[in-house]
Protein backbone atom coordinates (compact mmCIF):
# COMPACT_ATOMS: atom_id res chain seq x y z
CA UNK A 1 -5.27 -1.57 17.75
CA UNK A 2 -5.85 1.99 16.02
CA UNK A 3 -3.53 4.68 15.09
CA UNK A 4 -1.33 2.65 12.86
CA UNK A 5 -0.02 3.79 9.37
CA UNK A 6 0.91 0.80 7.36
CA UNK A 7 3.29 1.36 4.06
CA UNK A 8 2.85 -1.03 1.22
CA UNK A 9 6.55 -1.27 -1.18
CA UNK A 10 8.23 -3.78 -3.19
CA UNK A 11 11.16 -3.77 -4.83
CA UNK A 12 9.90 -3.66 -8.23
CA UNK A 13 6.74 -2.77 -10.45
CA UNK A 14 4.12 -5.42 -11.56
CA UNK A 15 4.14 -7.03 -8.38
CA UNK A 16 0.23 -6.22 -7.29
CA UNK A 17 1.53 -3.54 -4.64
CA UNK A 18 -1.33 -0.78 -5.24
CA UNK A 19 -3.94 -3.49 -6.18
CA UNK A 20 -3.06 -5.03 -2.70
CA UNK A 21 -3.37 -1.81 -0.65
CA UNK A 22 -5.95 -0.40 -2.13
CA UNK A 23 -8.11 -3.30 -1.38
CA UNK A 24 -6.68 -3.68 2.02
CA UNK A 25 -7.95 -0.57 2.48
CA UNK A 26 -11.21 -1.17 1.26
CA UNK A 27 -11.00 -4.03 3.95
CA UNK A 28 -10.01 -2.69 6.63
CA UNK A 29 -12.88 -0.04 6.08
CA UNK A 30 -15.45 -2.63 5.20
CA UNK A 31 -14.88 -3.94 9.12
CA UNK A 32 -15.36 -0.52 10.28
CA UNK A 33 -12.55 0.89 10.76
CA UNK A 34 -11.76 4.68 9.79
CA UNK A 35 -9.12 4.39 7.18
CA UNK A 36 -7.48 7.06 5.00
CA UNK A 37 -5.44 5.54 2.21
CA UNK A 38 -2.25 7.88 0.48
CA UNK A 39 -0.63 7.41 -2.26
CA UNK A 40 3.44 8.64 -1.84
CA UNK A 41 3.57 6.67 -5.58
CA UNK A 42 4.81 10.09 -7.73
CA UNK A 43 5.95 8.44 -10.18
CA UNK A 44 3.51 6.30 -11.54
CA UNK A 45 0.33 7.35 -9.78
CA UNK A 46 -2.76 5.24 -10.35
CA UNK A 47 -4.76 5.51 -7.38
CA UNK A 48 -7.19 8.36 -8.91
CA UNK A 49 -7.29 6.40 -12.57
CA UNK A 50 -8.43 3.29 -9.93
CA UNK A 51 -11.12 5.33 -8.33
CA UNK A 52 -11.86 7.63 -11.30
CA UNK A 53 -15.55 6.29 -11.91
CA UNK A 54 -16.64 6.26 -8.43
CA UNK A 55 -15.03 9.58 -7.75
CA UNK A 56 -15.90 11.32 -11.09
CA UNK A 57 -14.20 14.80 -10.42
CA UNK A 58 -10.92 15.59 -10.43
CA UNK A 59 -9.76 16.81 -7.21
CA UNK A 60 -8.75 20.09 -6.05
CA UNK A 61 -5.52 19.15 -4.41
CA UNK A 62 -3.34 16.63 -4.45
CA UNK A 63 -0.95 14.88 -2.22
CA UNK A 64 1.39 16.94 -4.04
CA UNK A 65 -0.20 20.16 -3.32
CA UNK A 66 0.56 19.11 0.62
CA UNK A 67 3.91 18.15 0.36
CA UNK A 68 4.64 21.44 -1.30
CA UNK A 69 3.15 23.22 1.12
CA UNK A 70 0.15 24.60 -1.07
CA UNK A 71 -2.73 23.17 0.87
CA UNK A 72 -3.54 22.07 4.53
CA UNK A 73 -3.21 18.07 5.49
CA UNK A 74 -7.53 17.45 4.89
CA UNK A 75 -7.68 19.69 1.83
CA UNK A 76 -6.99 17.04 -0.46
CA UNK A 77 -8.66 14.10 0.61
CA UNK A 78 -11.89 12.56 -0.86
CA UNK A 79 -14.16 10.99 1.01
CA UNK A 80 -15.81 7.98 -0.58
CA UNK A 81 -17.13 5.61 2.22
CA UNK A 82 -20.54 7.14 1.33
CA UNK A 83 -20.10 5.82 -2.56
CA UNK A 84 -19.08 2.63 -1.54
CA UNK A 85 -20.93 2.46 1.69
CA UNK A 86 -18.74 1.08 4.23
CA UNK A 87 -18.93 0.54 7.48
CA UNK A 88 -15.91 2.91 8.57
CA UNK A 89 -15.28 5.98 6.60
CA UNK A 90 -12.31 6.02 3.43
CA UNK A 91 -11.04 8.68 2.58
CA UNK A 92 -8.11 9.14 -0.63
CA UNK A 93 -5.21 11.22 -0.89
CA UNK A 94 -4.23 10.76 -4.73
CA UNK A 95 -1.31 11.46 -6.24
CA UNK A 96 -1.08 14.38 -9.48
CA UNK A 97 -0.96 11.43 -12.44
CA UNK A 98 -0.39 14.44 -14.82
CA UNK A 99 3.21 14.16 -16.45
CA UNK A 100 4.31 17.39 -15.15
CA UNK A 101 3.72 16.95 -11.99
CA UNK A 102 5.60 13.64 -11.93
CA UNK A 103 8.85 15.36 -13.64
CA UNK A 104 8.20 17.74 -10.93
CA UNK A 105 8.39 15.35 -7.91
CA UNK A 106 11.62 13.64 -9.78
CA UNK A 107 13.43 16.56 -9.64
CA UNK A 108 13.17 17.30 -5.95
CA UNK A 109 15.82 17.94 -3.81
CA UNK A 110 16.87 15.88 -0.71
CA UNK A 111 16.41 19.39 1.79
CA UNK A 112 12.49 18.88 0.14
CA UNK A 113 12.25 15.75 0.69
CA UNK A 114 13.94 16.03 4.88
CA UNK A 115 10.89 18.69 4.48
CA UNK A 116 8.62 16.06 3.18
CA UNK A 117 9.50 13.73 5.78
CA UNK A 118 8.02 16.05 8.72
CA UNK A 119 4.89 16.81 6.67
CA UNK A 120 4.27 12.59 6.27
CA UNK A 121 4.88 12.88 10.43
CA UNK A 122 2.87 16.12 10.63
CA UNK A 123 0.04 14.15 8.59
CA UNK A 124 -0.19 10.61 10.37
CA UNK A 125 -0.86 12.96 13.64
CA UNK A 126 -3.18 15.08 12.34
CA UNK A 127 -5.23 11.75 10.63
CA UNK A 128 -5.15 10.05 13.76
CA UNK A 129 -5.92 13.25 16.03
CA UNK A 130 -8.25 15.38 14.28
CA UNK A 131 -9.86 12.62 11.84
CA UNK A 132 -10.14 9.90 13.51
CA UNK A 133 -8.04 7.24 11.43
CA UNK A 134 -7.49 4.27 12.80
CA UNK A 135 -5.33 2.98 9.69
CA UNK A 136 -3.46 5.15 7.15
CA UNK A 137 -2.24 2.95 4.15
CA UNK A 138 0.30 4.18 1.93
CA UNK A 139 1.40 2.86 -1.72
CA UNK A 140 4.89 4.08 -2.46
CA UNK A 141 7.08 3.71 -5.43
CA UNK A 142 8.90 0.75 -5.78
CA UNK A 143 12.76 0.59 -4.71
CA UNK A 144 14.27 3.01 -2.54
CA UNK A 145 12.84 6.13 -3.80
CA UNK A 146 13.26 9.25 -0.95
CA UNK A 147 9.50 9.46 -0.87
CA UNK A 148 9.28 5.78 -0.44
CA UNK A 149 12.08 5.67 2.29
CA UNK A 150 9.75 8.99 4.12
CA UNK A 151 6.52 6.58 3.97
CA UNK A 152 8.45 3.88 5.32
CA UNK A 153 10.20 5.86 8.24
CA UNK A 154 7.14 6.92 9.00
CA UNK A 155 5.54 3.93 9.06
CA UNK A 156 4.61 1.74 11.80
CA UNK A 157 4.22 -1.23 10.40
CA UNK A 158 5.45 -2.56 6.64
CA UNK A 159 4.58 -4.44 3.80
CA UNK A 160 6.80 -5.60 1.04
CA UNK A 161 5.19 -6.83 -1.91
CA UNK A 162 7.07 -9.53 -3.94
CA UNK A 163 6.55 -12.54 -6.62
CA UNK A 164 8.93 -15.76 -6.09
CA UNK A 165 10.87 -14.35 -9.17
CA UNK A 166 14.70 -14.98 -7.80
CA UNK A 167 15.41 -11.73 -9.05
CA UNK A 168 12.89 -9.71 -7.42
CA UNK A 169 13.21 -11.80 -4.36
CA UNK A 170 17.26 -11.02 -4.56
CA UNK A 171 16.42 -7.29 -4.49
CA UNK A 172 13.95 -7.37 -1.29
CA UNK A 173 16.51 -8.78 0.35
CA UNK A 174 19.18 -6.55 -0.81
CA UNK A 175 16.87 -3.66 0.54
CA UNK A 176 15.88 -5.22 3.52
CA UNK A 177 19.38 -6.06 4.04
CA UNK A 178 21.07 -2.50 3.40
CA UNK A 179 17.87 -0.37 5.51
CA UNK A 180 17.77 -3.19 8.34
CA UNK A 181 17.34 0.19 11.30
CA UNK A 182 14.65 0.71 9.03
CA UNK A 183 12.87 -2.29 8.38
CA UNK A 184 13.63 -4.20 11.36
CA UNK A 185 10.78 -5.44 14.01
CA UNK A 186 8.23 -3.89 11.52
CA UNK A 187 8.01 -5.66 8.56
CA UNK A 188 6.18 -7.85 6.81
CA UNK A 189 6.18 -10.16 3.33
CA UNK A 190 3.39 -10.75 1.34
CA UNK A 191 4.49 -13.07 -1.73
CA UNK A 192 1.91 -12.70 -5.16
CA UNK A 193 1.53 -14.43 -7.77
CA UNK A 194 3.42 -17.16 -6.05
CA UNK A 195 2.29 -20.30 -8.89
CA UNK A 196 -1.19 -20.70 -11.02
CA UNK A 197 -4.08 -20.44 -9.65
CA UNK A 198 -4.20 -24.15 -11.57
CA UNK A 199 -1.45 -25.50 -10.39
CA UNK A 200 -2.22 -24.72 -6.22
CA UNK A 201 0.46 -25.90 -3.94
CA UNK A 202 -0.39 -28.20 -0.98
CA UNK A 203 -0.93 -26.25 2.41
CA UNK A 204 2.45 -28.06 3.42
CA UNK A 205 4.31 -27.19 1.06
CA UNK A 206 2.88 -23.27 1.41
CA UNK A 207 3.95 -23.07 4.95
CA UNK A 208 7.56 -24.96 4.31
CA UNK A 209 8.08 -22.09 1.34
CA UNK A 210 6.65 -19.49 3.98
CA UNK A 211 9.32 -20.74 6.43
CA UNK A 212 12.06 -20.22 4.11
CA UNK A 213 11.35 -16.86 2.90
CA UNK A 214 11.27 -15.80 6.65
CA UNK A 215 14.76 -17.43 7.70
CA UNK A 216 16.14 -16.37 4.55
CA UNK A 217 14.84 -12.77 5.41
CA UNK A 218 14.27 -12.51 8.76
CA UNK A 219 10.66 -11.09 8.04
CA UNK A 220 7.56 -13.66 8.62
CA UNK A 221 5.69 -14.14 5.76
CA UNK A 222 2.44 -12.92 6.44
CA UNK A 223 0.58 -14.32 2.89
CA UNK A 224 1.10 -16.52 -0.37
CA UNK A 225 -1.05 -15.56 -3.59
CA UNK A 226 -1.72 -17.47 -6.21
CA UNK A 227 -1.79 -15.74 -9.75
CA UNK A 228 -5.03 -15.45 -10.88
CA UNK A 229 -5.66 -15.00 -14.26
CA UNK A 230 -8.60 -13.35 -14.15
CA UNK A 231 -7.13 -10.54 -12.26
CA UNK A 232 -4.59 -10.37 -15.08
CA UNK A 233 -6.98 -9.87 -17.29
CA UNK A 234 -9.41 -7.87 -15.82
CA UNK A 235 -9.90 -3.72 -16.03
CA UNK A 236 -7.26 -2.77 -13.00
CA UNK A 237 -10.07 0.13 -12.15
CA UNK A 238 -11.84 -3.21 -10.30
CA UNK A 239 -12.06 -2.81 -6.37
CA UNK A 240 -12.78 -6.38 -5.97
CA UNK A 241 -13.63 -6.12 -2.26
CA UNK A 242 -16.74 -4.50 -3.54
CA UNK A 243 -17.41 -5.84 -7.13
CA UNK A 244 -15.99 -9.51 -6.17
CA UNK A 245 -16.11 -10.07 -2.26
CA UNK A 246 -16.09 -14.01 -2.56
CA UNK A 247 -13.22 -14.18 -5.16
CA UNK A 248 -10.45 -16.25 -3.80
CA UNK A 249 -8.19 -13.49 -4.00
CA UNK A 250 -10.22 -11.15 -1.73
CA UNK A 251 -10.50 -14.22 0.76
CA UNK A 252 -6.25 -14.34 1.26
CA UNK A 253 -6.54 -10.60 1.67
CA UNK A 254 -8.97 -11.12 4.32
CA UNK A 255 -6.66 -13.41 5.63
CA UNK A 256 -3.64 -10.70 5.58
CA UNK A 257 -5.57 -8.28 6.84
CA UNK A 258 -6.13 -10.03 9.92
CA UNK A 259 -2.36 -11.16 10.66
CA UNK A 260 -1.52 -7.49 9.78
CA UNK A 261 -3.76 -6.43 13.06
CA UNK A 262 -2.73 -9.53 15.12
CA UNK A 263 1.00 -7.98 14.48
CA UNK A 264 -0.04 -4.89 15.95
């Protein structure tokens, strides 16, 4: 059950994505595990405004810096298991937030990104071989970007991040549906923000809306989230698997996290 690199997407922003892997991450480390979390998210990076307090200095390199073949694959990860002291180690690979960088990643062209693609290979071996990662996690951009399609490629297993919105539901599908070689045998659903936190379904009634979602997409439905308010509200820079462990929300990720290594 190690050496797996597990791609978090959705078809849209605002659907929790990065909030979910990041604290996945934090999880999965929390258990022990050796986990090095990327973020392939170049056009709205948030990872290092997430991590900014516990991190405090602004790296040298940057995912970026990598892909563009300005640093080596460990130059531009941070560790911070020690800060948060984990169990396993957690490392970051943070994306350049800066706006020029992110013009810069728009513009590239598809030969970079077929180039990009072996670097994302050339890093999942050398995390697993010469780090010792048992779990890479990557946050990509929402849609069908190239540098999301190279995370999920690359992938082993996948996670696509969606609310019960029709619309946003319509559009997994339609992705799902138009990259099935890609998707297929190694996908998962999480659904967030399914109904209010006040207004909690019956477990029944969960699993028969689980059910559907997974004949409708051929994907099993690994989690259902309730929106919780206070996580609406609250300073995004939270990592509540360390500031709120027993928070509901933290207790379905738990959950996740543990069909996510069942499906390995």
């Amino acid at each position: 059950m190690t050496g797996k690199a597990i791609s978090f997407n959705s078809s849209r922003g605002g659907t929790g994505k990065t909030i979910m892997a990041v604290n996945l991450a934090a999880l999965f480390a929390n258990e022990g595990r050796n986990v090095i979390l990327i973020e392939l998210d170049f056009r709205a990076p948030s990872i290092f405004h997430i991590f900014k307090e516990a991190v405090k200095e602004t790296p040298t390199y940057w995912v970026n810096d990598y892909l563009n073949s300005r640093c080596k694959p460990g130059d531009f990860l941070i560790d911070v298991h020690n800060i948060f002291n984990t169990k396993g180690k957690l490392s970051l690979g943070c994306a350049n937030p800066s706006i020029y960088a992110i013009e810069d990643m728009v513009r590239k062209s598809r030969l970079w990104e077929a180039n990009a693609l072996k670097k994302l290979f050339n890093l999942k071996d050398f995390s697993f071989s010469n780090l010792g990662a048992d779990i890479c996690i990557y946050d990509t951009s929402p849609g069908i970007q190239y540098s999301s399609l190279n995370a999920i490629i690359s992938s082993d297993l996948i996670v696509f991040v969606s609310s019960s919105d029709s619309i946003e539901l319509e559009g997994v599908g339609s992705i799902l549906k138009e990259f099935d070689d890609v998707f297929r045998n190694k996908t998962f659903i999480v659904l967030n923000k399914v109904f209010p936190e006040t207004d909690c379904w019956s477990n029944d009634k969960d699993k028969e809306y689980a059910r559907q979602i997974s004949k409708d997409f051929k994907v099993p439905v690994i989690g259902l989230i309730p929106c919780y308010c206070d996580i609406l509200k609250a300073n995004r820079n939270q990592l509540l698997t360390f500031t709120k462990p027993n928070h509901p929300f933290v207790m379905k990720l738990e959950e996740i996290s543990q069909k996510i290594v069942s499906g390995w």
